[in-house]
N, C-alpha and C. Protein backbone atom coordinates (compact mmCIF):
# COMPACT_ATOMS: atom_id res chain seq x y z
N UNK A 1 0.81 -1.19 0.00
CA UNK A 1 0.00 0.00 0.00
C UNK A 1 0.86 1.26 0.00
N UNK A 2 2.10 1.47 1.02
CA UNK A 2 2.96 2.54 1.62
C UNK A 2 3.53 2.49 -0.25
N UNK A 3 4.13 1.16 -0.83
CA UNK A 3 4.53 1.60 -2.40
C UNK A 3 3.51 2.15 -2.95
N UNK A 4 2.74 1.47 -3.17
CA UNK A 4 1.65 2.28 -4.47
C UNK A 4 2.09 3.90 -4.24
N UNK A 5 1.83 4.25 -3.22
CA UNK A 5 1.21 5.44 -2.65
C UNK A 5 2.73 5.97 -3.38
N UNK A 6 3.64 5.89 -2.89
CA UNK A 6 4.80 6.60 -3.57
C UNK A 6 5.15 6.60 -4.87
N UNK A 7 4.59 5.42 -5.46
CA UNK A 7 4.53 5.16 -7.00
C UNK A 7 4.27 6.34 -7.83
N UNK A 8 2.97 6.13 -7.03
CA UNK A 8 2.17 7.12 -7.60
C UNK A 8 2.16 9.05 -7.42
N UNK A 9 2.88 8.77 -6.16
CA UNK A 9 3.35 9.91 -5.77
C UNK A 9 4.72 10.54 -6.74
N UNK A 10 5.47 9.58 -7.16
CA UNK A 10 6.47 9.44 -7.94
C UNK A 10 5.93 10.52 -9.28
N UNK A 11 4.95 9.38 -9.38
CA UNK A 11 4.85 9.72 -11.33
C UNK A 11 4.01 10.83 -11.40
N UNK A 12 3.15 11.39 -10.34
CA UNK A 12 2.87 13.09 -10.36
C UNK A 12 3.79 13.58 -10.36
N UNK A 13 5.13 13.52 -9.58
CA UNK A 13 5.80 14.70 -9.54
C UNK A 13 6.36 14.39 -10.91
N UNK A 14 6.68 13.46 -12.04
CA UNK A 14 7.11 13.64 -12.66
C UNK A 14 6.21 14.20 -14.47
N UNK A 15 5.12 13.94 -14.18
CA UNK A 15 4.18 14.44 -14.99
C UNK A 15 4.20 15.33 -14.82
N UNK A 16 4.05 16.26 -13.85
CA UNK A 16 3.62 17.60 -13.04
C UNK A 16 5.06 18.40 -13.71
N UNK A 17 6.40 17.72 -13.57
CA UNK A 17 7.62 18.55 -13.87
C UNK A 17 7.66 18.77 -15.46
N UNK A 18 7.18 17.54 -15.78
CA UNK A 18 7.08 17.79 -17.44
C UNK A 18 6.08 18.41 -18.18
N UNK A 19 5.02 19.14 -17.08
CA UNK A 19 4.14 20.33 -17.51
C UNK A 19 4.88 21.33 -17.50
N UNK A 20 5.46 21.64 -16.25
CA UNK A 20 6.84 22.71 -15.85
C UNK A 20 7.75 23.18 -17.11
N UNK A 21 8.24 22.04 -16.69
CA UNK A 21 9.04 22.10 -18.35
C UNK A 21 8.96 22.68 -19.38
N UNK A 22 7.84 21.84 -20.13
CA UNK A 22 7.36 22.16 -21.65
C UNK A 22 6.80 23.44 -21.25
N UNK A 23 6.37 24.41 -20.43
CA UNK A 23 5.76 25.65 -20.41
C UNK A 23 7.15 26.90 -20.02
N UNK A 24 8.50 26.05 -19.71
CA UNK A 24 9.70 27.05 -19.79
C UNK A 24 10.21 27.32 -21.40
N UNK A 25 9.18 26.84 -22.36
CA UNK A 25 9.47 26.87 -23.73
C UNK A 25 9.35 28.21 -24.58
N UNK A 26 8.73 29.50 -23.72
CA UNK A 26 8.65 30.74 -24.26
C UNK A 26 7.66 30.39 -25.22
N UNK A 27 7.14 29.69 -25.55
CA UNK A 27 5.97 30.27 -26.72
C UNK A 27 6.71 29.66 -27.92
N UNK A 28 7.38 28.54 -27.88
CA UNK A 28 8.60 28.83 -29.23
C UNK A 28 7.52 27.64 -29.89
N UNK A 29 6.23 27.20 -30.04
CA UNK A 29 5.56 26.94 -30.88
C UNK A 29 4.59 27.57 -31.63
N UNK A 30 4.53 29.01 -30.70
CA UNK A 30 4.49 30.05 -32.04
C UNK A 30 4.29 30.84 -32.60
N UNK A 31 6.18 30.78 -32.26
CA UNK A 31 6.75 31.91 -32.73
C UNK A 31 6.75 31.43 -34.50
N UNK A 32 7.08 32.33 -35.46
CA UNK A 32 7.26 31.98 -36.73
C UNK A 32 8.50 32.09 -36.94
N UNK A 33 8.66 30.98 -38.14
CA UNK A 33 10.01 31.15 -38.42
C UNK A 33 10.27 31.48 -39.88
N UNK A 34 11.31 32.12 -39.96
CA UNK A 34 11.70 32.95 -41.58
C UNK A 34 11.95 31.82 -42.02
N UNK A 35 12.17 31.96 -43.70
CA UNK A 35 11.79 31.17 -44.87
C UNK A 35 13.55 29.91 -44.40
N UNK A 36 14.45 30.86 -43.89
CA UNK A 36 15.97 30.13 -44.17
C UNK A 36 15.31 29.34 -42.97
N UNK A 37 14.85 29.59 -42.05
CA UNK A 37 14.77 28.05 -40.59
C UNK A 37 13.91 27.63 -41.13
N UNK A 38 12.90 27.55 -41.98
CA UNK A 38 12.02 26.62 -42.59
C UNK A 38 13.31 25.43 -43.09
N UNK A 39 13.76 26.40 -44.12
CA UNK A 39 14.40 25.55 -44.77
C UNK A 39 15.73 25.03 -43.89
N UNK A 40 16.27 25.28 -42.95
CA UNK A 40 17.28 24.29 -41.85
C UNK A 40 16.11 23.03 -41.35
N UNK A 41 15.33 23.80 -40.93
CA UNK A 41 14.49 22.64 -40.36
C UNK A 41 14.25 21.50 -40.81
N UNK A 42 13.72 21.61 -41.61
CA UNK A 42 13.38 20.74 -43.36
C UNK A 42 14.72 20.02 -43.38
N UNK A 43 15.67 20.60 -43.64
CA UNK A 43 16.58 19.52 -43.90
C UNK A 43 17.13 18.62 -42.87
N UNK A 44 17.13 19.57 -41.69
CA UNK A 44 17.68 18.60 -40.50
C UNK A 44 16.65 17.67 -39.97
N UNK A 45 15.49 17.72 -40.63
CA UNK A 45 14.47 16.78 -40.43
C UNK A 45 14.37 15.62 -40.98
N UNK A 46 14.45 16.23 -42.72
CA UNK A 46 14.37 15.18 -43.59
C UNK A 46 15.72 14.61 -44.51
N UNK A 47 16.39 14.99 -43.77
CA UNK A 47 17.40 14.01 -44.48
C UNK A 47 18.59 14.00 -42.93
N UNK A 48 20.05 13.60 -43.40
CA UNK A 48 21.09 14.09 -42.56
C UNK A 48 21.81 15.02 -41.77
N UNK A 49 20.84 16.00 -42.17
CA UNK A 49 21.40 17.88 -42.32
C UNK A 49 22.44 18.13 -43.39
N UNK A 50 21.56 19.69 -43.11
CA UNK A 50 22.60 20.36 -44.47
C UNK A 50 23.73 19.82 -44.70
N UNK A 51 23.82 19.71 -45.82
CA UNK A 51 25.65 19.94 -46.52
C UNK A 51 26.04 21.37 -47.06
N UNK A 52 26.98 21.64 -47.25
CA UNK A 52 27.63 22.69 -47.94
C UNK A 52 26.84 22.79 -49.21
N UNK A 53 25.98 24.30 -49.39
CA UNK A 53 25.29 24.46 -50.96
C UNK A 53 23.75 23.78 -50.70
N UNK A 54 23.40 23.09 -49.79
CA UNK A 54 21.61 22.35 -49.55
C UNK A 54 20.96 23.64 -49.41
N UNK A 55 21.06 24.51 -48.33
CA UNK A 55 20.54 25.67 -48.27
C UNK A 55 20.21 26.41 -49.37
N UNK A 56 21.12 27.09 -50.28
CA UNK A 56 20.87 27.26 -51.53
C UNK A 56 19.91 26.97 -52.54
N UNK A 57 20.45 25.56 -52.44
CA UNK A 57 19.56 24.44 -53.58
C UNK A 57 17.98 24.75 -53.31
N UNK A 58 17.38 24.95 -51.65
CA UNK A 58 16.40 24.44 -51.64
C UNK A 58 15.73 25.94 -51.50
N UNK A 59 16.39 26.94 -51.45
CA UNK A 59 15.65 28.23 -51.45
C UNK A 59 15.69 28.70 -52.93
N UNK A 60 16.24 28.46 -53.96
CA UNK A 60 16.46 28.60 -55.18
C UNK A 60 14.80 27.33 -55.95
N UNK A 61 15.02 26.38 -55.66
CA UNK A 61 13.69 26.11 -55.74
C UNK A 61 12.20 25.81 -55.27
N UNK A 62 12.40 26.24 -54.14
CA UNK A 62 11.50 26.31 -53.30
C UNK A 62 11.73 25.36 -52.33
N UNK A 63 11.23 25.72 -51.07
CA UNK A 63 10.81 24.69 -50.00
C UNK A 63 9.69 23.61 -50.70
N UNK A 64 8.83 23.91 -51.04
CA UNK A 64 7.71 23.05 -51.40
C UNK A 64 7.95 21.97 -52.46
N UNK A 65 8.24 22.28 -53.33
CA UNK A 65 9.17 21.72 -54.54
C UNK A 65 10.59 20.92 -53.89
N UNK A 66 10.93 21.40 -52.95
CA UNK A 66 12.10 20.10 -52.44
C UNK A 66 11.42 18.65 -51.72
N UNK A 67 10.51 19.42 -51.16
CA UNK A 67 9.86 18.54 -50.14
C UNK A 67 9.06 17.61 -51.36
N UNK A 68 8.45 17.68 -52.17
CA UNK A 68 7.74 16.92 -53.42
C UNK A 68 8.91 16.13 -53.93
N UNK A 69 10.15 16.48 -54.04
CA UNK A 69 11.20 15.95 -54.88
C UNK A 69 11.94 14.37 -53.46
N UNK A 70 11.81 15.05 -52.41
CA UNK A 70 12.35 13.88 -51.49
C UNK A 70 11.41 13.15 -51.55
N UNK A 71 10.05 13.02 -51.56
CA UNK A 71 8.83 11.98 -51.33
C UNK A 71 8.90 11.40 -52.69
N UNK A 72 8.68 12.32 -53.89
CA UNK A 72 9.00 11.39 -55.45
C UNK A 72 9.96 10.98 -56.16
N UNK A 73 11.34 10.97 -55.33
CA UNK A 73 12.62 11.30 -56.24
C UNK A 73 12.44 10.80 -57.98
N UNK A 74 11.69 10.26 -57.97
CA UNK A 74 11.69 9.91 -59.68
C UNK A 74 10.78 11.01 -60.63
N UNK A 75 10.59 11.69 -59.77
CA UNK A 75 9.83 12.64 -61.26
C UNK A 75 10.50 13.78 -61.30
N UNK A 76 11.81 14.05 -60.49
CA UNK A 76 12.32 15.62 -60.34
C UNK A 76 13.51 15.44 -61.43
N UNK A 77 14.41 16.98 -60.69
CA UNK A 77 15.39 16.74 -61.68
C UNK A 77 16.61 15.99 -60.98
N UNK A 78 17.69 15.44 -61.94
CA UNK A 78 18.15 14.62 -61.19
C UNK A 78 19.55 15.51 -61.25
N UNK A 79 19.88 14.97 -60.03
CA UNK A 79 21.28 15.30 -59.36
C UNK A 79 21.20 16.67 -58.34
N UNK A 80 19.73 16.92 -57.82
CA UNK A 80 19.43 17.87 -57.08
C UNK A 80 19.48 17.19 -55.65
N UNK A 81 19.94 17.29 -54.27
CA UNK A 81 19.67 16.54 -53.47
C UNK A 81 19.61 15.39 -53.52
């Protein structure tokens, strides 16, 4: 009984800290982000992260148009990413 009780006492405080937490986040879900952290994001998401020149590549043809080209690689152009 004396466990449960601390168990449980346990996993409030740790739920409870990870409300804490996630609310020391400033708002940073949203805040907006300019077109270049779109595009860091994007890459450090969807692939390995940038390389030298990815940045470029993907603001030269769009964010949207990269993101279509990683999901279809066969209909884009080739040797892009």
């Amino acid at each position: 009984m004396i466990q449960r009780f601390f168990l449980r006492a346990a996993l409030l405080a740790l739920s409870f800290s990870g409300v804490l937490l996630a609310g020391d986040a400033g708002g940073s879900f949203t805040a907006k982000l300019s077109s270049d952290q779109k595009i860091e994001q994007a890459l450090s998401r969807l692939t390995f992260g940038p390389r030298p020149g990815d940045i470029d590549a993907v603001r030269k043809m769009g964010l949207q148009k990269w993101i279509e080209l990683q999901l279809h690689p066969g209909s884009g152009q080739p040797g892009l990413l």
